[in-house]
PDB file of N, CA and C in Angstrom:
ATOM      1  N   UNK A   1      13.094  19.852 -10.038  1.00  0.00           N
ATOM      2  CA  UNK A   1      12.535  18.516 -10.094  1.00  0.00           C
ATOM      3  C   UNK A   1      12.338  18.133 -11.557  1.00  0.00           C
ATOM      4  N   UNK A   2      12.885  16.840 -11.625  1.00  0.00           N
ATOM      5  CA  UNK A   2      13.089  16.610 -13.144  1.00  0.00           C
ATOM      6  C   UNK A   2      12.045  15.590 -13.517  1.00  0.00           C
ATOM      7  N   UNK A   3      11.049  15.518 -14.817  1.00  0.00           N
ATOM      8  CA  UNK A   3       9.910  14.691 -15.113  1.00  0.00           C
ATOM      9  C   UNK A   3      10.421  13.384 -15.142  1.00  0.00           C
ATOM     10  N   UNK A   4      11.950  13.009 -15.130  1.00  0.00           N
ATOM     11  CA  UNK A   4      12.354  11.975 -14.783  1.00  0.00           C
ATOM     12  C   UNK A   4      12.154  11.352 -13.595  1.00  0.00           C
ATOM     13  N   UNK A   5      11.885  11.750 -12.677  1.00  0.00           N
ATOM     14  CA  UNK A   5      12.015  11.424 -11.631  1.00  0.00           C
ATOM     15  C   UNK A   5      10.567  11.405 -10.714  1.00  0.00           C
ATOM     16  N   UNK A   6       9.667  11.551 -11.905  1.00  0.00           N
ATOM     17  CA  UNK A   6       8.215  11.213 -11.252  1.00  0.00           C
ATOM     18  C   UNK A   6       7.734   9.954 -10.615  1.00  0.00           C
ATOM     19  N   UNK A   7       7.168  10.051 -10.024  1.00  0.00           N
ATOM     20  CA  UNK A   7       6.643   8.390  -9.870  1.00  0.00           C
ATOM     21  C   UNK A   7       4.708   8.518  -9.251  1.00  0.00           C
ATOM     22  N   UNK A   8       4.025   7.658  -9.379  1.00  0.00           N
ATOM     23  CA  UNK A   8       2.656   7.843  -9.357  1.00  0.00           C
ATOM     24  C   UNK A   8       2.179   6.725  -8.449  1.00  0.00           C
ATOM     25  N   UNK A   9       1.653   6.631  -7.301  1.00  0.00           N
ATOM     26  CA  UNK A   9       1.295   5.520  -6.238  1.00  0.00           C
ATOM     27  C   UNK A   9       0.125   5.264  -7.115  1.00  0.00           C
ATOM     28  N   UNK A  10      -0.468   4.008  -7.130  1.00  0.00           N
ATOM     29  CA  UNK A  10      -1.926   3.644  -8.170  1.00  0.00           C
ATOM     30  C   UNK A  10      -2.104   2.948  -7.245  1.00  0.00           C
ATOM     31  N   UNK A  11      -3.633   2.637  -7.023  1.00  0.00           N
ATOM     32  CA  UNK A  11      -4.449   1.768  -6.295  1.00  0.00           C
ATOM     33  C   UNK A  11      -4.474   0.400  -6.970  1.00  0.00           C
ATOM     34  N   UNK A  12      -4.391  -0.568  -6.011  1.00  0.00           N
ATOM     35  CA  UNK A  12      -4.327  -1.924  -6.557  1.00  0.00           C
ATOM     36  C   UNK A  12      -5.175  -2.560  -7.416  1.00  0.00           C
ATOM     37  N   UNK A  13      -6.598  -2.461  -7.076  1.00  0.00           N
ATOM     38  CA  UNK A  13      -7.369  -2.567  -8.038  1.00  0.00           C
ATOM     39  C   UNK A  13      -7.900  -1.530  -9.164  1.00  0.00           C
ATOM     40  N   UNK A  14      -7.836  -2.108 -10.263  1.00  0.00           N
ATOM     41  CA  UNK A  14      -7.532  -1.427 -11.795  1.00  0.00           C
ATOM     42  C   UNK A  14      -9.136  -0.782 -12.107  1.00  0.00           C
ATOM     43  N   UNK A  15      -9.905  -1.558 -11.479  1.00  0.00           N
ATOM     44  CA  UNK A  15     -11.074  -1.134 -12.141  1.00  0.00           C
ATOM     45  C   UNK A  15     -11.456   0.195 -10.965  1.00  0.00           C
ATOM     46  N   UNK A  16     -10.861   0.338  -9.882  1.00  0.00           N
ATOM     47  CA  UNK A  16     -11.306   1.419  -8.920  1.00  0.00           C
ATOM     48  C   UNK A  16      -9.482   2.391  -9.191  1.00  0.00           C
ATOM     49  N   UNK A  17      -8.748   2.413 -10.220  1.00  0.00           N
ATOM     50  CA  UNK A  17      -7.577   3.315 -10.159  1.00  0.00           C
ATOM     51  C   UNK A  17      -8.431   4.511 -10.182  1.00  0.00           C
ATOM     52  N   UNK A  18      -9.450   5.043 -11.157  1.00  0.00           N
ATOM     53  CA  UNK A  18      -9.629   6.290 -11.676  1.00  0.00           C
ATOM     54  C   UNK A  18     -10.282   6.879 -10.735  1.00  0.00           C
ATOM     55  N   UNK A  19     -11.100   6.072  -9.897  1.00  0.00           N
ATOM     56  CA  UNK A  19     -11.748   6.737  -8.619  1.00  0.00           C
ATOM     57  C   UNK A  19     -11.005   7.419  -7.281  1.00  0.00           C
ATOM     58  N   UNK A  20      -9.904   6.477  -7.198  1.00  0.00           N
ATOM     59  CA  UNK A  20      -8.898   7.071  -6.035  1.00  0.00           C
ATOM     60  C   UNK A  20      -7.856   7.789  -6.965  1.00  0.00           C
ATOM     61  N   UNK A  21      -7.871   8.329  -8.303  1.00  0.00           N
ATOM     62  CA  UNK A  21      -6.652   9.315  -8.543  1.00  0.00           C
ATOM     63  C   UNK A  21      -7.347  11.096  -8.174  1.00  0.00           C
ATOM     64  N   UNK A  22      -5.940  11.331  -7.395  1.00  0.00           N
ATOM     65  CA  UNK A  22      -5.979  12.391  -6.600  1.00  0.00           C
ATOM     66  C   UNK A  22      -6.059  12.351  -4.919  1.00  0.00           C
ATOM     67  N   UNK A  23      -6.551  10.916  -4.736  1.00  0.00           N
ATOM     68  CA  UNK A  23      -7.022  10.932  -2.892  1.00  0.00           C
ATOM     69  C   UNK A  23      -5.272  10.255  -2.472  1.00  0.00           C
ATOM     70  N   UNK A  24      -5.529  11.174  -1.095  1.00  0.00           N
ATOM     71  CA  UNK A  24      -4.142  10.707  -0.016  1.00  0.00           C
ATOM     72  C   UNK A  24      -4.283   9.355  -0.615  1.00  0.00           C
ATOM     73  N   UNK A  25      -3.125   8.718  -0.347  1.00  0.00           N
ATOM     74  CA  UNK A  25      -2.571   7.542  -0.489  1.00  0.00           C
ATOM     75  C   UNK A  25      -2.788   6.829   0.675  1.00  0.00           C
ATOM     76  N   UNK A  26      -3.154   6.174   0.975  1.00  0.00           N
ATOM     77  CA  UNK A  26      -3.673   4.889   2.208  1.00  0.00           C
ATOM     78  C   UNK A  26      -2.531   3.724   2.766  1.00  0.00           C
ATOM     79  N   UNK A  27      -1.979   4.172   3.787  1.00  0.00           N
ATOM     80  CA  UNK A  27      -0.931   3.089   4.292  1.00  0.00           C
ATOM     81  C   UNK A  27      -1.648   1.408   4.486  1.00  0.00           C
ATOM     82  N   UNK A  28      -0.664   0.605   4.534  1.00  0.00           N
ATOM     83  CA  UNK A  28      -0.891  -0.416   5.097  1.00  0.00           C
ATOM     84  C   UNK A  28      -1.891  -1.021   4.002  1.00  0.00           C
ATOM     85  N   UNK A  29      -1.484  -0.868   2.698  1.00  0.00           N
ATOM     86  CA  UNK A  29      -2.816  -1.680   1.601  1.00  0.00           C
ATOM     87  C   UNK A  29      -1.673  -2.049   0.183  1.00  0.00           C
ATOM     88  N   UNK A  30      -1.982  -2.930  -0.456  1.00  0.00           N
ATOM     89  CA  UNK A  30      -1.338  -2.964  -1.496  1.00  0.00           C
ATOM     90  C   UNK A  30      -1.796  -1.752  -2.447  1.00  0.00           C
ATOM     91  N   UNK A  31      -0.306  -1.405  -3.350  1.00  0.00           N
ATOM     92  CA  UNK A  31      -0.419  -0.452  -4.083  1.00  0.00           C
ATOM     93  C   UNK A  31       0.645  -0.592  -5.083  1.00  0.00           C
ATOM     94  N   UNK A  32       0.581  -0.326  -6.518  1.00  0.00           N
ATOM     95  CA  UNK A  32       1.767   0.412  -7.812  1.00  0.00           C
ATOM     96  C   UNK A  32       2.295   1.197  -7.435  1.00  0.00           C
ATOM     97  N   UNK A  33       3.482   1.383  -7.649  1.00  0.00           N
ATOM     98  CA  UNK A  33       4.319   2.423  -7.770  1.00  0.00           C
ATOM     99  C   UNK A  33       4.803   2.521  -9.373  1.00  0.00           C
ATOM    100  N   UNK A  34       4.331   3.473 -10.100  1.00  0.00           N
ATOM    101  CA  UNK A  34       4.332   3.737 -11.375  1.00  0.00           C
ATOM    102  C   UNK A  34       5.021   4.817 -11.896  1.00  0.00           C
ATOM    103  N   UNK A  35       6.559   4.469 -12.718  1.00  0.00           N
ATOM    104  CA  UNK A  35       7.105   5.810 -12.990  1.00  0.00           C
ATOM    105  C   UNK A  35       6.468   6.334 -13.971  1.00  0.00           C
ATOM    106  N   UNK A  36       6.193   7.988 -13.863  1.00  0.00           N
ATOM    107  CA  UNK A  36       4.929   8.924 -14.898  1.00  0.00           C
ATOM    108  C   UNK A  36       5.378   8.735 -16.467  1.00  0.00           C
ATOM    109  N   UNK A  37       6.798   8.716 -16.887  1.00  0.00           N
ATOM    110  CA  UNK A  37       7.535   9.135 -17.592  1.00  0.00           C
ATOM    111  C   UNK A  37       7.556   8.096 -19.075  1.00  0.00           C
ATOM    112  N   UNK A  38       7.549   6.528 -18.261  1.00  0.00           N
ATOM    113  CA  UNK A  38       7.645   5.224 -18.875  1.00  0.00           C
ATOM    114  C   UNK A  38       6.243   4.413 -18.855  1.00  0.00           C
ATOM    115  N   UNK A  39       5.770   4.909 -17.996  1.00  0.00           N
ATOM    116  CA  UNK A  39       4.151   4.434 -17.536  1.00  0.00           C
ATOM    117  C   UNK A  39       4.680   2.638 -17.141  1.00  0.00           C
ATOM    118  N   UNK A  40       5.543   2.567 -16.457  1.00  0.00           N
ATOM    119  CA  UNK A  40       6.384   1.272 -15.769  1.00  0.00           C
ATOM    120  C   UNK A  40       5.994   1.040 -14.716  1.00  0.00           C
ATOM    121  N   UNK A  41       5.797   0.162 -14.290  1.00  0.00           N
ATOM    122  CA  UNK A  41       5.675   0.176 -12.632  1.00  0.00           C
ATOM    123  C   UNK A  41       6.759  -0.608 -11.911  1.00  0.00           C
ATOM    124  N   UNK A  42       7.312   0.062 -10.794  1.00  0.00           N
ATOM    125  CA  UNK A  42       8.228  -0.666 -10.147  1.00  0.00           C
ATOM    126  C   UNK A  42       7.906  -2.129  -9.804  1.00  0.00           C
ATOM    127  N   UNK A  43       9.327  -2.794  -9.670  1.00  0.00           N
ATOM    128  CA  UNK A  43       9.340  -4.301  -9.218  1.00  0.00           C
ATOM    129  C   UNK A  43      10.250  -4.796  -8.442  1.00  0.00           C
ATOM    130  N   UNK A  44      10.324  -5.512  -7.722  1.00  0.00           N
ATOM    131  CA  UNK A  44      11.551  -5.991  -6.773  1.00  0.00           C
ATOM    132  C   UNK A  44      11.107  -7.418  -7.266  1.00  0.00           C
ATOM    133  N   UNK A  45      12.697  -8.125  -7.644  1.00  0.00           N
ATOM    134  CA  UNK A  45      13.057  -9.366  -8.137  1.00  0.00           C
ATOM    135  C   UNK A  45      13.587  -9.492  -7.299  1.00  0.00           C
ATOM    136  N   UNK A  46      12.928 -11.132  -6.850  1.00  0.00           N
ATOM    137  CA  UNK A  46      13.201 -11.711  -5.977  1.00  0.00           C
ATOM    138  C   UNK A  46      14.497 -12.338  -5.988  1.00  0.00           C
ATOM    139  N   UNK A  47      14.502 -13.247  -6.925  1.00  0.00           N
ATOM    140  CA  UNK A  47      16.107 -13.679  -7.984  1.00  0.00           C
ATOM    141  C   UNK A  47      17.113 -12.978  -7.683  1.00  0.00           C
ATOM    142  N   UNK A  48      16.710 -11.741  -7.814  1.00  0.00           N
ATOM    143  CA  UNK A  48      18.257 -11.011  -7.768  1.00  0.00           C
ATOM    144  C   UNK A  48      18.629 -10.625  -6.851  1.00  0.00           C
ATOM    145  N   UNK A  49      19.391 -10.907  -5.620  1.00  0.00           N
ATOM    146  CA  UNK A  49      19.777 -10.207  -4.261  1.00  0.00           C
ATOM    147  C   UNK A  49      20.970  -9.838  -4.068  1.00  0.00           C
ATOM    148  N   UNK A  50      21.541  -8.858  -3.216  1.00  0.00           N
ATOM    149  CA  UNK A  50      22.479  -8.680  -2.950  1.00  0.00           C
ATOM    150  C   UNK A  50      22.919  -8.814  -1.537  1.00  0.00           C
ATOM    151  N   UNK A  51      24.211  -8.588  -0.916  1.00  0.00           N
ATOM    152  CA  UNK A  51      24.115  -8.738   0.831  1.00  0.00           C
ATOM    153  C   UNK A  51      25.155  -7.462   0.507  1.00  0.00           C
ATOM    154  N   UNK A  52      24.335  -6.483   1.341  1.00  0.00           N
ATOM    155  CA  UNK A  52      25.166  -5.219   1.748  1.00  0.00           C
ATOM    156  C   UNK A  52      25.247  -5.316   3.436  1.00  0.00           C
ATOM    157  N   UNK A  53      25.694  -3.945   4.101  1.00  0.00           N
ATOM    158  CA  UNK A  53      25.322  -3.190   4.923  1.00  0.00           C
ATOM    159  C   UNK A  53      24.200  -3.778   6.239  1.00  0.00           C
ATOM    160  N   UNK A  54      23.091  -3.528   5.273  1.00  0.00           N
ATOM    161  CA  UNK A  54      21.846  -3.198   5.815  1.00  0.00           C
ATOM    162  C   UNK A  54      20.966  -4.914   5.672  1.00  0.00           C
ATOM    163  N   UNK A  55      21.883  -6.055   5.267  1.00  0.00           N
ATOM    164  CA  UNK A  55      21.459  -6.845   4.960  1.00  0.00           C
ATOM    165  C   UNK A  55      21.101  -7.528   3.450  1.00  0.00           C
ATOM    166  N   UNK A  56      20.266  -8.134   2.914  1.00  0.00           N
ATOM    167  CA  UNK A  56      19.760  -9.136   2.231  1.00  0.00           C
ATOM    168  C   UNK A  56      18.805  -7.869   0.882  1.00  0.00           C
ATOM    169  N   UNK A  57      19.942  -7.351   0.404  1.00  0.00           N
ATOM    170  CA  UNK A  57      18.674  -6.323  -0.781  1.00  0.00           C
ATOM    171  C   UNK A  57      18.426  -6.940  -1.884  1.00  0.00           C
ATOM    172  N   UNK A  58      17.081  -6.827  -2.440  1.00  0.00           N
ATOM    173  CA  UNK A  58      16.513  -7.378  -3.962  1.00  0.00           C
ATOM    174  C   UNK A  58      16.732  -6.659  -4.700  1.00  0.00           C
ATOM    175  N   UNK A  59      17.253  -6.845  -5.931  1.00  0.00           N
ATOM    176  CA  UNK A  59      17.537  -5.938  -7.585  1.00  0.00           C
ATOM    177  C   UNK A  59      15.457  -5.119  -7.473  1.00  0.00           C
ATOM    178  N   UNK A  60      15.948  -3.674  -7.714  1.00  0.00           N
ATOM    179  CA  UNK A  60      14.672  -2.963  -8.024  1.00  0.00           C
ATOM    180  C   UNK A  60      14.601  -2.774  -9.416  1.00  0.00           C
ATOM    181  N   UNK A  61      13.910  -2.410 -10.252  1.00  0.00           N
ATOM    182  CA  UNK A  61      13.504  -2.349 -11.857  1.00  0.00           C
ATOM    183  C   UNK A  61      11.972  -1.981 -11.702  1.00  0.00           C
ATOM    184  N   UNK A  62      12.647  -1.280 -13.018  1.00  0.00           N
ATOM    185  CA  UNK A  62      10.985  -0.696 -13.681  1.00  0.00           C
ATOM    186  C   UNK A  62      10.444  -1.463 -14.373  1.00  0.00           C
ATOM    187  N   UNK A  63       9.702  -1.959 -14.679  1.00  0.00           N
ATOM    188  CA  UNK A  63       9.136  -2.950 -15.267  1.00  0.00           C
ATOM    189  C   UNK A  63       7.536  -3.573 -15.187  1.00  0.00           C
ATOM    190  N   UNK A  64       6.531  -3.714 -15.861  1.00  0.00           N
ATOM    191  CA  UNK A  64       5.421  -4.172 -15.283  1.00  0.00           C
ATOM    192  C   UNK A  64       5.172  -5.936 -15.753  1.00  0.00           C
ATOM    193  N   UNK A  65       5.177  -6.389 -15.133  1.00  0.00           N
ATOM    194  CA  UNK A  65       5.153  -7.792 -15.097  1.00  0.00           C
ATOM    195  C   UNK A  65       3.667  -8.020 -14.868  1.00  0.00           C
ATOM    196  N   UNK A  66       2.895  -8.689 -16.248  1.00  0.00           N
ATOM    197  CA  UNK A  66       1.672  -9.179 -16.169  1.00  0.00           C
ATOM    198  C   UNK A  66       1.572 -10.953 -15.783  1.00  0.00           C
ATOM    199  N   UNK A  67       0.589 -11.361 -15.858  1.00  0.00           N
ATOM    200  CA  UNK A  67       0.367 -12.791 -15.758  1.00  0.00           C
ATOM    201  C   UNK A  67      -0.621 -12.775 -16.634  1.00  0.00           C
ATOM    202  N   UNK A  68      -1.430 -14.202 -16.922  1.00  0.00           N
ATOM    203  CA  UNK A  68      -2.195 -14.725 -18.132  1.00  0.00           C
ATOM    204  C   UNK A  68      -3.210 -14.194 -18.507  1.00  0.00           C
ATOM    205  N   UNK A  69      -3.406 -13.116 -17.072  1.00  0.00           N
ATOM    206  CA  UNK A  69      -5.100 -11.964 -17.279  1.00  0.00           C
ATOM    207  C   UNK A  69      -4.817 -11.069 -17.497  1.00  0.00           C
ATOM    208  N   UNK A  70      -3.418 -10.560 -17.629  1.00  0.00           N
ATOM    209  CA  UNK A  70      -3.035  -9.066 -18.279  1.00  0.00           C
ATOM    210  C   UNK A  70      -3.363  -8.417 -16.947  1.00  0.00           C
ATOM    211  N   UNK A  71      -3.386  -8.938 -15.788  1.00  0.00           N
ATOM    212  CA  UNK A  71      -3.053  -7.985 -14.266  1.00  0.00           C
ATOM    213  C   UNK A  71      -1.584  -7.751 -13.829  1.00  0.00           C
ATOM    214  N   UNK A  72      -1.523  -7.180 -12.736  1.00  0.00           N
ATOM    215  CA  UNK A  72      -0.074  -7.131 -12.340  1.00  0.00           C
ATOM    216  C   UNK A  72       0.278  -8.374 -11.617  1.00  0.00           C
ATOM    217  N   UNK A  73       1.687  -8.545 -11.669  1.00  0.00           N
ATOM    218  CA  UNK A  73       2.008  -9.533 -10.584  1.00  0.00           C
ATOM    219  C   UNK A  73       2.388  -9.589  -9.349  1.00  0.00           C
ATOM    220  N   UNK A  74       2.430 -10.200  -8.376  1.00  0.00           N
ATOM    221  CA  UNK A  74       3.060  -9.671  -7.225  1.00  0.00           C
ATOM    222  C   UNK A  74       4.446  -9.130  -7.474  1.00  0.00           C
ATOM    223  N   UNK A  75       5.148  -8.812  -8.393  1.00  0.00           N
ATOM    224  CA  UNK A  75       6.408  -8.013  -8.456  1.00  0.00           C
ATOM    225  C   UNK A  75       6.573  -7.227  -8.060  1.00  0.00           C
ATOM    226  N   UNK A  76       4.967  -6.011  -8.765  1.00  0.00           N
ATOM    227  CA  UNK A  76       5.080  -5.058  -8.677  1.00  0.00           C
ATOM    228  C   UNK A  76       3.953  -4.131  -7.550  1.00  0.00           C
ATOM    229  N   UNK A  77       3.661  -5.340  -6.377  1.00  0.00           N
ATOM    230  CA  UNK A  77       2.574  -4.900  -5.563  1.00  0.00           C
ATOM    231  C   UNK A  77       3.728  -4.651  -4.824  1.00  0.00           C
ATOM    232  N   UNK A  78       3.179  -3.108  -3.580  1.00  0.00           N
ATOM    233  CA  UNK A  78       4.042  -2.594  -2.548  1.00  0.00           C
ATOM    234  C   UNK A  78       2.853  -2.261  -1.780  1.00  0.00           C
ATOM    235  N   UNK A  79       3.781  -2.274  -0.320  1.00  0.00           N
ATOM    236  CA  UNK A  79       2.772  -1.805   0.191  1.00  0.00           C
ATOM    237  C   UNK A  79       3.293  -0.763   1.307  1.00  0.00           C
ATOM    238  N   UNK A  80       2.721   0.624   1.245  1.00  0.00           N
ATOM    239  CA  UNK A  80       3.900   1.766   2.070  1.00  0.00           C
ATOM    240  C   UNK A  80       3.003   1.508   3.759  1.00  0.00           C
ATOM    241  N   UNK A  81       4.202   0.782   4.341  1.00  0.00           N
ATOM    242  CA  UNK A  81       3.721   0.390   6.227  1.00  0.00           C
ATOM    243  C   UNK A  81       4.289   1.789   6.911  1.00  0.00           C
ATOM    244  N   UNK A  82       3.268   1.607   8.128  1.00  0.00           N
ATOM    245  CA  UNK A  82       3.901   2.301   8.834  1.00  0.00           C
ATOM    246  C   UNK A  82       3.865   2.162  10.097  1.00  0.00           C
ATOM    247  N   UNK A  83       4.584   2.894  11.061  1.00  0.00           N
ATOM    248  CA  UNK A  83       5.247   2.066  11.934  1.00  0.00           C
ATOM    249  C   UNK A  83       4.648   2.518  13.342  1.00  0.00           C
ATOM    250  N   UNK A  84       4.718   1.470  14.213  1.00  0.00           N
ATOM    251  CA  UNK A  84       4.435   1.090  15.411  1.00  0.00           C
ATOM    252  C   UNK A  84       4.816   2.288  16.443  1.00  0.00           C
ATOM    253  N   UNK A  85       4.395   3.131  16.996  1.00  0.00           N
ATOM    254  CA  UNK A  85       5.540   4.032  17.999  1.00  0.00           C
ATOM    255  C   UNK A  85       5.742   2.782  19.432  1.00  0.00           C
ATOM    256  N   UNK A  86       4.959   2.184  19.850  1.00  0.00           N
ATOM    257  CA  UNK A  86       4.752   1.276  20.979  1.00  0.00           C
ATOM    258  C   UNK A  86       6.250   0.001  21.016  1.00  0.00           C
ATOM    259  N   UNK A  87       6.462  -0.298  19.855  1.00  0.00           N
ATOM    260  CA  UNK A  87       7.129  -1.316  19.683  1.00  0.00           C
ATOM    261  C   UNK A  87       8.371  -0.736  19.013  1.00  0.00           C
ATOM    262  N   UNK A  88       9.720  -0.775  19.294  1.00  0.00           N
ATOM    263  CA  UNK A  88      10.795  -1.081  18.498  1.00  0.00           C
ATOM    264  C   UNK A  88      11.136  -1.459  17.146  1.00  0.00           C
ATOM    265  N   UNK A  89      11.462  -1.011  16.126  1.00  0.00           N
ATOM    266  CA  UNK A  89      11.261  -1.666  15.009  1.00  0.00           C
ATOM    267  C   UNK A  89       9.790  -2.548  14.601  1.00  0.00           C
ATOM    268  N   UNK A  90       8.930  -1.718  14.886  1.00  0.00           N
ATOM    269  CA  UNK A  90       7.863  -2.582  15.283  1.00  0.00           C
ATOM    270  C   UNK A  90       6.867  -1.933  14.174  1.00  0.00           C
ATOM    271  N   UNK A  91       5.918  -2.829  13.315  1.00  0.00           N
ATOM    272  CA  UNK A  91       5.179  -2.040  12.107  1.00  0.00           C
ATOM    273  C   UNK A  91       3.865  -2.418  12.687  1.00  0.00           C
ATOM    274  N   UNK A  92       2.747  -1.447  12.048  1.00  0.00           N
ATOM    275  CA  UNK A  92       1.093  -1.826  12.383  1.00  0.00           C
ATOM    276  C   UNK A  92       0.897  -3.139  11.692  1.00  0.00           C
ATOM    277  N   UNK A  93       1.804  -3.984  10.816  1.00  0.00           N
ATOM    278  CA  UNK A  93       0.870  -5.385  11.197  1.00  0.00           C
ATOM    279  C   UNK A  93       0.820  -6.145  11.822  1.00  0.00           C
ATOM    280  N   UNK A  94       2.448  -5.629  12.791  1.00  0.00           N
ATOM    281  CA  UNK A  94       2.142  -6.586  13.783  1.00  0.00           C
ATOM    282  C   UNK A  94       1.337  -6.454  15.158  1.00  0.00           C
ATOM    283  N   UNK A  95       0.804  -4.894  15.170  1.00  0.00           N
ATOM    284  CA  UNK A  95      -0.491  -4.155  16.278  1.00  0.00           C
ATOM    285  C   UNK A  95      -1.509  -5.574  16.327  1.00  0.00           C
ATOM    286  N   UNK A  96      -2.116  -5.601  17.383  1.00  0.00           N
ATOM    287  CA  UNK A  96      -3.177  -6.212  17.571  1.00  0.00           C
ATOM    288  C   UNK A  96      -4.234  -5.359  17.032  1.00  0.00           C
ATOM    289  N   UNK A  97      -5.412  -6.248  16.738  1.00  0.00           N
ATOM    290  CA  UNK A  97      -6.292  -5.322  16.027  1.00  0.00           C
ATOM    291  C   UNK A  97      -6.952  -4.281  17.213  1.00  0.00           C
ATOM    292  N   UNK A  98      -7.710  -3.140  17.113  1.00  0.00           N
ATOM    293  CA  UNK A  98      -8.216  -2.429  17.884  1.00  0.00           C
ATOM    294  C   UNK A  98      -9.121  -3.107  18.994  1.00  0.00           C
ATOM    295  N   UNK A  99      -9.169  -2.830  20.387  1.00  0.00           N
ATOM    296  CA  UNK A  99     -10.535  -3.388  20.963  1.00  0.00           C
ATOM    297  C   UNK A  99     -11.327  -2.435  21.159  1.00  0.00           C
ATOM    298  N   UNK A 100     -12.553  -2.863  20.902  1.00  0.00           N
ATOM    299  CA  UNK A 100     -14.039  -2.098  20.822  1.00  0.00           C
ATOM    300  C   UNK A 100     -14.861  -2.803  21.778  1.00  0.00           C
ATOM    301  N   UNK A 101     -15.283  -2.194  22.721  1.00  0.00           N
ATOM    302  CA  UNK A 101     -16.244  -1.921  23.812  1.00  0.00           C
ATOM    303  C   UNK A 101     -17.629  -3.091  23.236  1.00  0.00           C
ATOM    304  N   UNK A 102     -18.191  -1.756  22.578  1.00  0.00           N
ATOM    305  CA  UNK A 102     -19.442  -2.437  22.560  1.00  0.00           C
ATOM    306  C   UNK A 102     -19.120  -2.985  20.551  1.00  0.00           C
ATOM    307  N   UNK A 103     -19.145  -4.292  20.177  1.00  0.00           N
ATOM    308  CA  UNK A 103     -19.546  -4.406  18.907  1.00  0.00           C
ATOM    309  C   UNK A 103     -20.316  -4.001  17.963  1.00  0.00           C
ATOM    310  N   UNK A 104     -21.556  -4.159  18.798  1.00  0.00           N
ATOM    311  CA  UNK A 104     -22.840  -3.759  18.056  1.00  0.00           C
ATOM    312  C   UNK A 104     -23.464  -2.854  18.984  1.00  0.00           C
ATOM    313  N   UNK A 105     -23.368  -1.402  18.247  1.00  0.00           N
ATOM    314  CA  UNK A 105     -23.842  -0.383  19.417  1.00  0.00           C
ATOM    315  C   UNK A 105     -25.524  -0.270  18.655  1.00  0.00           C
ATOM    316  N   UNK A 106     -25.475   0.295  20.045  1.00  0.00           N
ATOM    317  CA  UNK A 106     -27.272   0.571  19.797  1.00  0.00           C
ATOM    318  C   UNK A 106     -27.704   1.850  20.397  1.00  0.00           C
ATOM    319  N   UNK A 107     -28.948   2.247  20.416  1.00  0.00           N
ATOM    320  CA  UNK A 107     -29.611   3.195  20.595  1.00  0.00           C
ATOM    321  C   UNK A 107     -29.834   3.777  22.552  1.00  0.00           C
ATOM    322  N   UNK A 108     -28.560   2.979  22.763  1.00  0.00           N
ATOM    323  CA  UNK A 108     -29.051   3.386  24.716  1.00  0.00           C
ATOM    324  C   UNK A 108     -29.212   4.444  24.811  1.00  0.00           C
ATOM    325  N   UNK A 109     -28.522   5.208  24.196  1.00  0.00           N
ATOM    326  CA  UNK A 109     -28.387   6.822  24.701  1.00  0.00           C
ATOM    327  C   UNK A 109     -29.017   7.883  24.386  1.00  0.00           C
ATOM    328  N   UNK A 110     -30.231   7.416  23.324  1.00  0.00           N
ATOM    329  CA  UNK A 110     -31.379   7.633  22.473  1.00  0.00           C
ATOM    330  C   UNK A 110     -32.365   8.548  23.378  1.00  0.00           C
ATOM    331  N   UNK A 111     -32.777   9.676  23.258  1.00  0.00           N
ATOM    332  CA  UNK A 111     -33.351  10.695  23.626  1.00  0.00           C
ATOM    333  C   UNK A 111     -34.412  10.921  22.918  1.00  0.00           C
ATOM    334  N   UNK A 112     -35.727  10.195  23.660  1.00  0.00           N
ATOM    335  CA  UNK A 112     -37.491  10.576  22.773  1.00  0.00           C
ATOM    336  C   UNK A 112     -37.536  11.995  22.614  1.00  0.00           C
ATOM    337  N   UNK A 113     -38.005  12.838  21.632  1.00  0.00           N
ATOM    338  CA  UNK A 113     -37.997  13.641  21.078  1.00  0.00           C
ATOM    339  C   UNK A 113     -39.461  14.429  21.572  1.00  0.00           C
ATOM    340  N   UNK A 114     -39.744  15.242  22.381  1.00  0.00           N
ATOM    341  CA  UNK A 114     -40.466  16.032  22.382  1.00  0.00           C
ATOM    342  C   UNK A 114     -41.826  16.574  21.933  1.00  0.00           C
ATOM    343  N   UNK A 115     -42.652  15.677  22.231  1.00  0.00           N
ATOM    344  CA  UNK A 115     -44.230  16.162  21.549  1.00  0.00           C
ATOM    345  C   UNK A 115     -44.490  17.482  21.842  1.00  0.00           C
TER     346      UNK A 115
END
């Protein structure tokens, strides 16, 4: 494995990166993808497409693209989904959200404690 070929998932927000470096990576949230090597973060340009195969692909690049606050731009936000087993080509955003019983649970099942 070559140091070329590193790459570093970063948490979207900058001021909480240093707190989540080291924790599993969290599906289904925006995130950097940052090569270690260039300290770059990936981007998919929209501009640039191609039609293969598999459809409609965007030019990828390393690159970090700021805006006027010195944040990232949506270029370089990703977000790693994952997928539905229920549905066909089917991803968790398009799941309905969970249903929950009781909203606001409470103390029914609450056992007085023994004088």
């Amino acid at each position: 494995l070559s140091f070329l070929s590193c790459w570093q998932v970063l948490y979207f927000d900058p001021q909480m990166r240093l707190e989540y470096d080291g924790y599993p990576v969290q599906a289904n949230i925006k995130v950097l993808i940052n090569h270690t090597r260039t300290n770059q973060a990936l981007a998919a340009l929209q501009k640039y497409y191609f039609w293969t195969a598999f459809g409609r692909e965007h030019e990828i690049t390393t690159n970090t693209y700021y805006d006027s606050h010195r944040a990232e731009e949506d270029l370089n936000h990703w977000v790693i989904v994952t997928g539905n087993p229920g549905v066909p080509h089917g991803t968790l955003f398009q799941a309905p959200p969970p249903i929950c019983d009781d909203e606001h649970p409470t103390n029914k099942h609450h056992r007085a404690s023994p004088d």
